[in-house]
PDB file of N, CA and C in Angstrom:
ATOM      1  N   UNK A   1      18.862 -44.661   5.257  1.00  0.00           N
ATOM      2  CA  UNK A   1      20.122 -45.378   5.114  1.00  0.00           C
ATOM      3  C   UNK A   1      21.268 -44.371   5.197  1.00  0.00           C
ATOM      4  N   UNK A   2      22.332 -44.833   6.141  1.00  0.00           N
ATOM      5  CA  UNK A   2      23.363 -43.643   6.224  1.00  0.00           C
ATOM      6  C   UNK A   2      23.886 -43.845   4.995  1.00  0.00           C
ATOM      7  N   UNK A   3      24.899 -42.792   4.235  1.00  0.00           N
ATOM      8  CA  UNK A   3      25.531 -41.980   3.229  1.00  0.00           C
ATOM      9  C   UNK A   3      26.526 -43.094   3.149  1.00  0.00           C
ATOM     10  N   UNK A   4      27.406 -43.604   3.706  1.00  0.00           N
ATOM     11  CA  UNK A   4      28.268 -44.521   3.582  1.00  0.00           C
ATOM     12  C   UNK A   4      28.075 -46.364   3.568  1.00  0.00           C
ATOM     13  N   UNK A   5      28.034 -47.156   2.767  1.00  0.00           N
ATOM     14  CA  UNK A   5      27.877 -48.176   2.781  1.00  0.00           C
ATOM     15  C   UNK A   5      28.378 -49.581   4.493  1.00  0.00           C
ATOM     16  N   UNK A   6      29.869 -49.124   4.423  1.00  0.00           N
ATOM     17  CA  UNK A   6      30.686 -49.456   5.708  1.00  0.00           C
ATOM     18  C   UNK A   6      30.142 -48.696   6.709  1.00  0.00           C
ATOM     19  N   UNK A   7      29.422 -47.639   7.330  1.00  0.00           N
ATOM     20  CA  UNK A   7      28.516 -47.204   8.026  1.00  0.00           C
ATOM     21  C   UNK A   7      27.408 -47.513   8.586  1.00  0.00           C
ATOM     22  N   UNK A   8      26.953 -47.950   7.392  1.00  0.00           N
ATOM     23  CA  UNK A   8      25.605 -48.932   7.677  1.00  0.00           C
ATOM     24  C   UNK A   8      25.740 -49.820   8.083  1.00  0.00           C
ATOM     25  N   UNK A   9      27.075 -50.581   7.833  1.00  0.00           N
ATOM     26  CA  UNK A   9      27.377 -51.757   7.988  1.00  0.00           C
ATOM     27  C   UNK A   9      27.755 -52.272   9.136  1.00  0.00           C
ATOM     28  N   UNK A  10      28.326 -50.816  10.125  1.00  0.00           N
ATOM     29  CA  UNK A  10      28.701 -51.136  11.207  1.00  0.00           C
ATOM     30  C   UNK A  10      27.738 -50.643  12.389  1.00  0.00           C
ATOM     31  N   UNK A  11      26.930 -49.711  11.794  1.00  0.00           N
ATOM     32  CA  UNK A  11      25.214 -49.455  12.789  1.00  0.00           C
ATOM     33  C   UNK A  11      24.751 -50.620  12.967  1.00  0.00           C
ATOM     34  N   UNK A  12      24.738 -51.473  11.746  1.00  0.00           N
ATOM     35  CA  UNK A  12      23.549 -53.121  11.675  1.00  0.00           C
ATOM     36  C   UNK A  12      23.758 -53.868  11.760  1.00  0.00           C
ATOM     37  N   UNK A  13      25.112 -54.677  11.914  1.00  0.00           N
ATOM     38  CA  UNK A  13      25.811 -55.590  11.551  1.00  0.00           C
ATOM     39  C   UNK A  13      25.883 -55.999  13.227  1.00  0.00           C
ATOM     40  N   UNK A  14      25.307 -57.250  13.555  1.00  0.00           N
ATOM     41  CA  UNK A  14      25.609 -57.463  14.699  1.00  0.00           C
ATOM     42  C   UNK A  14      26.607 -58.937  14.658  1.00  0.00           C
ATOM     43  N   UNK A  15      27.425 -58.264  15.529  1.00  0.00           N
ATOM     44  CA  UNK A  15      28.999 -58.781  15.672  1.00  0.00           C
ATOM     45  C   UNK A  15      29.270 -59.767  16.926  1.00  0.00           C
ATOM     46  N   UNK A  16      28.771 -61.192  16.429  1.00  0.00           N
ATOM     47  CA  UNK A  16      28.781 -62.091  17.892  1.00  0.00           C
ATOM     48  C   UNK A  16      30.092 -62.095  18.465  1.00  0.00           C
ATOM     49  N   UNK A  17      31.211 -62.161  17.771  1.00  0.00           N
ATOM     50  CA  UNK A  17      32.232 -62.360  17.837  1.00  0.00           C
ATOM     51  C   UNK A  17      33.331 -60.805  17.728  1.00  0.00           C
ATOM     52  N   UNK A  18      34.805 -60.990  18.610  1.00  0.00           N
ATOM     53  CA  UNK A  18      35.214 -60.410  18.744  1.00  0.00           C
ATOM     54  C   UNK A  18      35.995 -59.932  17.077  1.00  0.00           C
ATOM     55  N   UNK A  19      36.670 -61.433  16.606  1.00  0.00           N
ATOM     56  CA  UNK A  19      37.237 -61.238  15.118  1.00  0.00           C
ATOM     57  C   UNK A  19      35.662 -60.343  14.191  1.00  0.00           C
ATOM     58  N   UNK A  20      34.697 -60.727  14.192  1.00  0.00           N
ATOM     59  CA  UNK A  20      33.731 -60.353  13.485  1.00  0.00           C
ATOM     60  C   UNK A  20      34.036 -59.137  13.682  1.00  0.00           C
ATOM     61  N   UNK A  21      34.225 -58.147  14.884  1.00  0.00           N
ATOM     62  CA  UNK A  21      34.044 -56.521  15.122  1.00  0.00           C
ATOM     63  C   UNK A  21      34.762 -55.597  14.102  1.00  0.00           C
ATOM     64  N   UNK A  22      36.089 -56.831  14.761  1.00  0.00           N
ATOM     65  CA  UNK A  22      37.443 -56.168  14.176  1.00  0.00           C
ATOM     66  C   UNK A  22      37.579 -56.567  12.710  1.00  0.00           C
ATOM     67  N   UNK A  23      37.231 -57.124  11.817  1.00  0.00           N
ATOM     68  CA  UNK A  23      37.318 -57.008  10.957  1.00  0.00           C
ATOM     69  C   UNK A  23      36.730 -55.945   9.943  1.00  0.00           C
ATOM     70  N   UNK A  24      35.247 -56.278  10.755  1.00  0.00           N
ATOM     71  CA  UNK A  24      34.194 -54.819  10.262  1.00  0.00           C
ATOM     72  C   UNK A  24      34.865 -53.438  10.491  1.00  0.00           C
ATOM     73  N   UNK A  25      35.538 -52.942  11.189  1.00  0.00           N
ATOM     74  CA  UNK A  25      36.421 -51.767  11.595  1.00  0.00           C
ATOM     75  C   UNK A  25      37.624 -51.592  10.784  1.00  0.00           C
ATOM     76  N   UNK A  26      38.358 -53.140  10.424  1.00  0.00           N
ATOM     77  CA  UNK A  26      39.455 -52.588   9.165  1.00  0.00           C
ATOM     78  C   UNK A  26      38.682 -52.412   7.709  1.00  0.00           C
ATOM     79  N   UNK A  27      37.396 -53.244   7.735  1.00  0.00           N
ATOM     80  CA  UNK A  27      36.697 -52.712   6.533  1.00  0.00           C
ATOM     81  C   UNK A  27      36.682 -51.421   6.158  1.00  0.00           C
ATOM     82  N   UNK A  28      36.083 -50.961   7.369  1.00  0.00           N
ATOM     83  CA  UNK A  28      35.832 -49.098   7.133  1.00  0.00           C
ATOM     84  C   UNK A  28      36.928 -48.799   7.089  1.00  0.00           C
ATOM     85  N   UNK A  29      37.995 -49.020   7.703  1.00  0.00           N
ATOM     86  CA  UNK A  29      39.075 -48.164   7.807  1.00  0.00           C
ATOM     87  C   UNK A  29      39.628 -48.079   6.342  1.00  0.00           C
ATOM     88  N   UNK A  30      39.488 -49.328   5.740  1.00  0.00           N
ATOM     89  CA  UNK A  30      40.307 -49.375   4.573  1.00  0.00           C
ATOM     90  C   UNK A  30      39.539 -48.616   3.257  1.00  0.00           C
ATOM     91  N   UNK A  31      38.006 -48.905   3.877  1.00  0.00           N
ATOM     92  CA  UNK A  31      37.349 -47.888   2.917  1.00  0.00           C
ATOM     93  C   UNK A  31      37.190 -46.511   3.348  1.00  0.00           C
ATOM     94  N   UNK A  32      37.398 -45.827   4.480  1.00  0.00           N
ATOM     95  CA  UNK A  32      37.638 -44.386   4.389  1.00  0.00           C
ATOM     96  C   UNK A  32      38.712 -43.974   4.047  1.00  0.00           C
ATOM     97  N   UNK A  33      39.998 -44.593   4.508  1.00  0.00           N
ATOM     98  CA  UNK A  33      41.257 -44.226   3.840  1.00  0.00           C
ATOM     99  C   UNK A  33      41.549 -44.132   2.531  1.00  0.00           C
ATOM    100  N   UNK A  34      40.756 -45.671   1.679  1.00  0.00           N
ATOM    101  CA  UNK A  34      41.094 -45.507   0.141  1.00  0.00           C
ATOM    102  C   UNK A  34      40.127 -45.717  -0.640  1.00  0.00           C
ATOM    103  N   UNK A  35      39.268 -45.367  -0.526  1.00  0.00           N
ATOM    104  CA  UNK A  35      38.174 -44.736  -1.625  1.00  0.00           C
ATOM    105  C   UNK A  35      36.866 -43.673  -1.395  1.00  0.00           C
ATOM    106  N   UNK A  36      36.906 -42.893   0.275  1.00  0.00           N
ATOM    107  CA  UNK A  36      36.058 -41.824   0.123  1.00  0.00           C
ATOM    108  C   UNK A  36      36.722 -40.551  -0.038  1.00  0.00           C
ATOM    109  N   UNK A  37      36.905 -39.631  -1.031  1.00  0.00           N
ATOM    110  CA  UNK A  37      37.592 -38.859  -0.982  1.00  0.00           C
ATOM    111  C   UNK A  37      36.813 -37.774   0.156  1.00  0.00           C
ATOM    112  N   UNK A  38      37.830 -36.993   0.764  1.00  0.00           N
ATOM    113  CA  UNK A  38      37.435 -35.673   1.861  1.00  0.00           C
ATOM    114  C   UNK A  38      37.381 -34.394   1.126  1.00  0.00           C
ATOM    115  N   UNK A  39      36.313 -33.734   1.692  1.00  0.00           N
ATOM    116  CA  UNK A  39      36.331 -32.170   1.164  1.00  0.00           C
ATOM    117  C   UNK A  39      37.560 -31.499   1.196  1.00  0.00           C
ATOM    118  N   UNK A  40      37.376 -31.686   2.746  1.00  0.00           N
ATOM    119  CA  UNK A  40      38.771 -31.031   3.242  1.00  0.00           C
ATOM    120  C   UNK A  40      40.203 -31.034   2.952  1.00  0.00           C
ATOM    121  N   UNK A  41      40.713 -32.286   2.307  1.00  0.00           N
ATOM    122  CA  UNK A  41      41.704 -32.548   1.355  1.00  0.00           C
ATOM    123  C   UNK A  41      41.517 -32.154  -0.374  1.00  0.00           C
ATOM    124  N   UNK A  42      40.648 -31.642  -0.659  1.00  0.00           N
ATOM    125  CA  UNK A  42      40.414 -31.338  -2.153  1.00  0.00           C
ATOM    126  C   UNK A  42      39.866 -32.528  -2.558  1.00  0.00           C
ATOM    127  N   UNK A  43      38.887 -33.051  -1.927  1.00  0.00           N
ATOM    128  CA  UNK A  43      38.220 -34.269  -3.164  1.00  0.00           C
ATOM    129  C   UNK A  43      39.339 -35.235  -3.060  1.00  0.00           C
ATOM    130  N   UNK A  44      40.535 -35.352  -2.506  1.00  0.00           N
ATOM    131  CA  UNK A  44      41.282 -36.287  -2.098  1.00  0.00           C
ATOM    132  C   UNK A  44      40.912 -37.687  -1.329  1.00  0.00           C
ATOM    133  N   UNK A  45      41.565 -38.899  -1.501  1.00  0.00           N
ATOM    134  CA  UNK A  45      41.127 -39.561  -0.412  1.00  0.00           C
ATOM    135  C   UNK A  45      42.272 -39.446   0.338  1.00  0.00           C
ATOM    136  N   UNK A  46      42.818 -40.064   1.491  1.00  0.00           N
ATOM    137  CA  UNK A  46      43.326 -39.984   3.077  1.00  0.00           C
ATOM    138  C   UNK A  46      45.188 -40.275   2.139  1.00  0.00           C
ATOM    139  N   UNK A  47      44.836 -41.311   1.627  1.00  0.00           N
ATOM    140  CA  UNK A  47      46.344 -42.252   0.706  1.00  0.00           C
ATOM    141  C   UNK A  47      46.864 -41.573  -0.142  1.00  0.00           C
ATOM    142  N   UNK A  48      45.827 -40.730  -1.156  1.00  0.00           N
ATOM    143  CA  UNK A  48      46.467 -39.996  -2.387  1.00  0.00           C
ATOM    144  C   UNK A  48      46.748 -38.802  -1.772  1.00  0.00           C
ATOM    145  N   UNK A  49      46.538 -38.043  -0.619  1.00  0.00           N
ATOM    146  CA  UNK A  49      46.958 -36.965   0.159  1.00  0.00           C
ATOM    147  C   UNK A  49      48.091 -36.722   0.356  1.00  0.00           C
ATOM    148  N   UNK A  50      48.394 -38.627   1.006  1.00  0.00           N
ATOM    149  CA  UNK A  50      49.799 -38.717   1.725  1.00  0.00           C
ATOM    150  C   UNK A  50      50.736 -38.918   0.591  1.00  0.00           C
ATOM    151  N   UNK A  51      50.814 -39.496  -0.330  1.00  0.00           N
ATOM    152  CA  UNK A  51      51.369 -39.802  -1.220  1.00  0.00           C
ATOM    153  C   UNK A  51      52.023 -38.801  -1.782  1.00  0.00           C
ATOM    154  N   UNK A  52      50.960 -37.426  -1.550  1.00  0.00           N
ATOM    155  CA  UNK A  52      50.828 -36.131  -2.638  1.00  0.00           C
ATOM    156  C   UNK A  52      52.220 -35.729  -1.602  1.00  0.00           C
ATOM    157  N   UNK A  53      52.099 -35.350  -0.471  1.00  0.00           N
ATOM    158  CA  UNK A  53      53.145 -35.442   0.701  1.00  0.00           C
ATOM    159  C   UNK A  53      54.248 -35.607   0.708  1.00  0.00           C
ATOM    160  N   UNK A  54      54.422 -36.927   0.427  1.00  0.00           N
ATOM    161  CA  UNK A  54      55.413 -37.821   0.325  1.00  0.00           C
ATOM    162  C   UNK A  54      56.480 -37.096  -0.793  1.00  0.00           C
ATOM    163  N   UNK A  55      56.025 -37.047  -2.086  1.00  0.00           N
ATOM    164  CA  UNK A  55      56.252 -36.618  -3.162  1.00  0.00           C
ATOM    165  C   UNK A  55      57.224 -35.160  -3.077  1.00  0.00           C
ATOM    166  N   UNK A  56      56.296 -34.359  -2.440  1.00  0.00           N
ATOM    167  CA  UNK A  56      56.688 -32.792  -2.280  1.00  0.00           C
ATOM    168  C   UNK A  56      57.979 -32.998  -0.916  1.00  0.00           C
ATOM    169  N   UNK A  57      58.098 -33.642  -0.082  1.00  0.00           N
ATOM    170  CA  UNK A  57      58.696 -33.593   1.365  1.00  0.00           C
ATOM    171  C   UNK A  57      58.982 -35.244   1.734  1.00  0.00           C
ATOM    172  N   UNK A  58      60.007 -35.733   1.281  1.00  0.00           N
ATOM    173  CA  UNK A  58      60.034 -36.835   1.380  1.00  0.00           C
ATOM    174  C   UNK A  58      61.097 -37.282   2.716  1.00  0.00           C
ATOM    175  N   UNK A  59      61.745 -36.312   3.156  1.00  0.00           N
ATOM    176  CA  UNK A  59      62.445 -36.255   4.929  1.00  0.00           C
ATOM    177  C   UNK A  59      61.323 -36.200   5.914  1.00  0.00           C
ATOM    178  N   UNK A  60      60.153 -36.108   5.798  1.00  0.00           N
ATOM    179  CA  UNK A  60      59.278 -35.931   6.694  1.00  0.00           C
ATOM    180  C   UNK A  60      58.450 -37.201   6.807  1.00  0.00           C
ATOM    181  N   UNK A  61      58.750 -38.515   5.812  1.00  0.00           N
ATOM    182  CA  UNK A  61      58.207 -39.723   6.021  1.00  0.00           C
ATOM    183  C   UNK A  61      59.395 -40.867   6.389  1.00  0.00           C
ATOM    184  N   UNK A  62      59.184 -41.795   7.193  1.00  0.00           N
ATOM    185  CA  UNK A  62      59.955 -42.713   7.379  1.00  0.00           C
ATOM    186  C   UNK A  62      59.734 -44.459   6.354  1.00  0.00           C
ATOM    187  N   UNK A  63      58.319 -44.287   5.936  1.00  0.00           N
ATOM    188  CA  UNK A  63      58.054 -45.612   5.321  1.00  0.00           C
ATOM    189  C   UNK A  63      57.155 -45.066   3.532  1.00  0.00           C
ATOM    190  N   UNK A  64      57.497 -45.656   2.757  1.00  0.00           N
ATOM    191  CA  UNK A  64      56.971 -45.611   1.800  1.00  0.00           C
ATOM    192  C   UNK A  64      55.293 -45.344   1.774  1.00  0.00           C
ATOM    193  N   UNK A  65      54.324 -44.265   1.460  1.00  0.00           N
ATOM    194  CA  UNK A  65      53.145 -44.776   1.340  1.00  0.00           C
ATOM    195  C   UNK A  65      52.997 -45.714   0.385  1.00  0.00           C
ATOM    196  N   UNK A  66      51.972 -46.783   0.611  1.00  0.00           N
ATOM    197  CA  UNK A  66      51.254 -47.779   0.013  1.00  0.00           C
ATOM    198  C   UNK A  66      50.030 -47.867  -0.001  1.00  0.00           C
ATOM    199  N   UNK A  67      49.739 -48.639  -1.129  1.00  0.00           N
ATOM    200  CA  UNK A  67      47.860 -48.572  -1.258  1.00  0.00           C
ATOM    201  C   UNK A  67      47.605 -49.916  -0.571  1.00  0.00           C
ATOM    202  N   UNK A  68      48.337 -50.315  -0.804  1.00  0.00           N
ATOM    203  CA  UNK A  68      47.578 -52.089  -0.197  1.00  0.00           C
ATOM    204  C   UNK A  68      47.436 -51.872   1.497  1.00  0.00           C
ATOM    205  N   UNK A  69      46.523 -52.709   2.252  1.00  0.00           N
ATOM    206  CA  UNK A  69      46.412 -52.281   3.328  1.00  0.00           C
ATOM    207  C   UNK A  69      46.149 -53.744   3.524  1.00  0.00           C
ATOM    208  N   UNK A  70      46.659 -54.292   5.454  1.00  0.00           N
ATOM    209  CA  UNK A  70      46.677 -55.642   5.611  1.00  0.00           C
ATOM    210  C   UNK A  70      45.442 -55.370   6.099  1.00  0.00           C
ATOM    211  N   UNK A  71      44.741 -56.898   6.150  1.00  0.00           N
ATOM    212  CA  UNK A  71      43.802 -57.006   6.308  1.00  0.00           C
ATOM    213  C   UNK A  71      43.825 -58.706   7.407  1.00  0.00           C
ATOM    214  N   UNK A  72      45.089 -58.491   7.491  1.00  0.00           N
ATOM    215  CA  UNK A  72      44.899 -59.855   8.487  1.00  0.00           C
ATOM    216  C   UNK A  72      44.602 -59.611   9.946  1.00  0.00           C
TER     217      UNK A  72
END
């Protein structure tokens, strides 16, 4: 079983439909962005990175980070 739940999900998951694909793809997206943290960011996930960002350099963003992510 791969390491990631949404991984597996998108190896096995057979997707008759086009909405079916794409939804499975904002799944992951929304779960790699906000809840696997990266090595490479310090145990960070992708959101609390940017946020961290945001915070320190706030001329270098144009939109507020947010946690909520659409899902429509």
């Amino acid at each position: 079983m791969p390491r990631h739940r949404a991984a597996y999900r998108v190896a096995t998951m057979w997707n008759d439909a086009a909405a079916g694909l794409e939804q499975t793809l904002r799944d992951y997206n929304r779960i790699n962005n906000h809840h696997i943290p990266q090595r490479v960011l310090h145990h960070r996930t992708s959101v609390q990175t940017l946020k961290a960002w945001q915070q320190n350099r706030p001329e270098l963003f144009r939109k507020q980070v947010g946690e909520d992510v659409q899902t429509t």
